[in-house]
C-alpha atoms as a PDB file:
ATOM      1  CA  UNK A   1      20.068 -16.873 -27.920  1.00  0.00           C
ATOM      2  CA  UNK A   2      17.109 -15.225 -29.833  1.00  0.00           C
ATOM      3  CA  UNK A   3      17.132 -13.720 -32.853  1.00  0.00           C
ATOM      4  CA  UNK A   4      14.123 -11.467 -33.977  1.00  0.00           C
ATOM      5  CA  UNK A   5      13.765 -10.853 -37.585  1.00  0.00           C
ATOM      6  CA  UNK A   6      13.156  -7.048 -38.723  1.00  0.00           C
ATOM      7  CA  UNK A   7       9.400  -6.495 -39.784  1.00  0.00           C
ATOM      8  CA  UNK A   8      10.162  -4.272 -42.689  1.00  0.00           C
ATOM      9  CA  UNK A   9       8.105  -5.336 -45.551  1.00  0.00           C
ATOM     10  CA  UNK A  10      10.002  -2.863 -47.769  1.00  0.00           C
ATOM     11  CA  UNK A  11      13.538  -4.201 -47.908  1.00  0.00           C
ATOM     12  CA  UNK A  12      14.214  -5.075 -50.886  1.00  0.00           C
ATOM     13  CA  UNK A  13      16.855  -8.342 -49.731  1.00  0.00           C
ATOM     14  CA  UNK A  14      13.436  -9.677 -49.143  1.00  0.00           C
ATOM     15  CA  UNK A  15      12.630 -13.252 -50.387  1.00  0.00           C
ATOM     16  CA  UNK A  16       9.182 -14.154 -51.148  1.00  0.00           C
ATOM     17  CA  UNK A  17       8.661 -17.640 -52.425  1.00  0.00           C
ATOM     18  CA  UNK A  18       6.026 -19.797 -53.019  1.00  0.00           C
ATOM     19  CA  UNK A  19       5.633 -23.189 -51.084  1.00  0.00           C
ATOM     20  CA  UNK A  20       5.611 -26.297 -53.750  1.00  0.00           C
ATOM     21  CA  UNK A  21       2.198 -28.314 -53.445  1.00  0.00           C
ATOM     22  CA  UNK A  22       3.598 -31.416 -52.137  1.00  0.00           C
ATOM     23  CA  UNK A  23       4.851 -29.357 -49.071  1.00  0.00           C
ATOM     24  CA  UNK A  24       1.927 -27.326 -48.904  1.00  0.00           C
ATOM     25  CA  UNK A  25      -1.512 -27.927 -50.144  1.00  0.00           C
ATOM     26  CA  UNK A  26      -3.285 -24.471 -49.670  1.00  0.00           C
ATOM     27  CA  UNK A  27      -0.313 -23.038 -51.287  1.00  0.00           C
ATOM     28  CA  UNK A  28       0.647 -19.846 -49.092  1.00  0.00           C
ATOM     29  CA  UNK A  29       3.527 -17.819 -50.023  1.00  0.00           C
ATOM     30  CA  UNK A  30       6.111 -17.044 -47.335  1.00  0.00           C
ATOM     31  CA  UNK A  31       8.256 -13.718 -46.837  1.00  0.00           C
ATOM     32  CA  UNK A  32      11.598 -14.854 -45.497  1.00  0.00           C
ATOM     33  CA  UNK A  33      13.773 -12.106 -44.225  1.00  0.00           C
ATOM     34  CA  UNK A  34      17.615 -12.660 -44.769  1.00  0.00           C
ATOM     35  CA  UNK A  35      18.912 -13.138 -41.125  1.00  0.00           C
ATOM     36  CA  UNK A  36      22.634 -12.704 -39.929  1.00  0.00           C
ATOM     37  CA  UNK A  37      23.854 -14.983 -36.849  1.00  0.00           C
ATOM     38  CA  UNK A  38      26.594 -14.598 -35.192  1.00  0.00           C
ATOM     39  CA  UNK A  39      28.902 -16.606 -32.598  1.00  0.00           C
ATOM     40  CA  UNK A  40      31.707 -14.697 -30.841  1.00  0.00           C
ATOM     41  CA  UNK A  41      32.505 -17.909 -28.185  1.00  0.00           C
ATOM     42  CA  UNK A  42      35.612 -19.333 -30.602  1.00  0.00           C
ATOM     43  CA  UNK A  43      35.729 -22.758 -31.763  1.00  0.00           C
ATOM     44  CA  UNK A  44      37.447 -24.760 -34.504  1.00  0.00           C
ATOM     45  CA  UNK A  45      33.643 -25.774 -36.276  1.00  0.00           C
ATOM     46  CA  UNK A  46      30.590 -23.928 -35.088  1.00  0.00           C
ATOM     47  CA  UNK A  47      26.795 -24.799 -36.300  1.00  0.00           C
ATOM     48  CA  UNK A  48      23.563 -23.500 -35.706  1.00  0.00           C
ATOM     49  CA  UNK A  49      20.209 -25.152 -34.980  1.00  0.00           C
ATOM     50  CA  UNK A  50      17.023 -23.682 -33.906  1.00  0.00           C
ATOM     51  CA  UNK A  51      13.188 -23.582 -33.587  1.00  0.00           C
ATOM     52  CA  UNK A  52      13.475 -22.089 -37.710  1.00  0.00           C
ATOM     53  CA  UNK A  53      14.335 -25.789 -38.619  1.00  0.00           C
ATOM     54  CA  UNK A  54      12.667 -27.511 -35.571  1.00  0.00           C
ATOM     55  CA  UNK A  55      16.379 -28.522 -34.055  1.00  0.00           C
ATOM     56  CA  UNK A  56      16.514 -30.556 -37.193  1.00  0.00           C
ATOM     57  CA  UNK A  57      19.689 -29.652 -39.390  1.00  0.00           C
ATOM     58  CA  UNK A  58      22.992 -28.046 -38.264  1.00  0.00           C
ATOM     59  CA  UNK A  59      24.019 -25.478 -40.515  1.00  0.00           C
ATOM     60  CA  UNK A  60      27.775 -25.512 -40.697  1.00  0.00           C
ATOM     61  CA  UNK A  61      28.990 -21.698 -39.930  1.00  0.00           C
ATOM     62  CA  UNK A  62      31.844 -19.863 -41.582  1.00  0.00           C
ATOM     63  CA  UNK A  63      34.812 -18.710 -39.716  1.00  0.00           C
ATOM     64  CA  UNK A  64      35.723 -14.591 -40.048  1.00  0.00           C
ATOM     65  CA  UNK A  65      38.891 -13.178 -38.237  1.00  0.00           C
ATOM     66  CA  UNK A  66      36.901 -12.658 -34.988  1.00  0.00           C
ATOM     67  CA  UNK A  67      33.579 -14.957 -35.117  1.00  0.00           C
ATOM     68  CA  UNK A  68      31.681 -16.956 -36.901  1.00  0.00           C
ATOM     69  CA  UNK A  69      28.450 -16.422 -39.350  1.00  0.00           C
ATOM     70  CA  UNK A  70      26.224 -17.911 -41.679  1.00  0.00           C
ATOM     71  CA  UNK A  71      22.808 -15.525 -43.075  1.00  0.00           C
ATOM     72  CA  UNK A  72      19.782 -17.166 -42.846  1.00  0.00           C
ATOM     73  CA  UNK A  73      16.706 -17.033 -44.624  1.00  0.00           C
ATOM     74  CA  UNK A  74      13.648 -16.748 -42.083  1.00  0.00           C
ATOM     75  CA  UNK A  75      10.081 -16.016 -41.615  1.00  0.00           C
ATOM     76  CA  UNK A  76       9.524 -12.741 -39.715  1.00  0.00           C
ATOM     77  CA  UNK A  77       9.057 -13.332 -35.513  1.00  0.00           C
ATOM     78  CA  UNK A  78      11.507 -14.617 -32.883  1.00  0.00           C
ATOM     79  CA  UNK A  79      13.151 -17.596 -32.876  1.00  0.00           C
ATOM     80  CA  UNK A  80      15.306 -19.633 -30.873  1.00  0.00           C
ATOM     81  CA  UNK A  81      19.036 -20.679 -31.726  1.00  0.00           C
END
């Protein structure tokens, strides 16, 4: 799947925070945009990876009556998941 972040620069569940030195020397702040995903495909455990956390981590997902969701905090674009 893909998941598009909005571009809305005025929503105010925005994040802005500021990247520590040691991760980034110049510094830059980032606007992450609080992103729900969903899976509606059942399971007993369900986890997400994508191109946000370079296939890296899985991020455990919680279960709801009829899917399963986690929010996550991401820069604005497209990403794969």
């Amino acid at each position: 799947p893909i998941a598009k972040t909005p571009s809305f620069h005025s929503m105010p569940t925005n994040v802005r925070v500021s990247v520590s030195p040691s991760d980034n020397s110049l510094g830059i702040e980032e606007e992450l945009i609080p992103t729900v995903l969903k899976w509606k495909q059942g399971g007993n455990e369900v986890y997400v990876t994508g191109t946000f956390n370079s296939w890296r981590e899985k991020i455990p997902m919680r279960k709801s009556v009829k899917d399963f969701t986690t929010i996550q905090y991401l820069p604005p674009g497209v990403h794969q998941y």
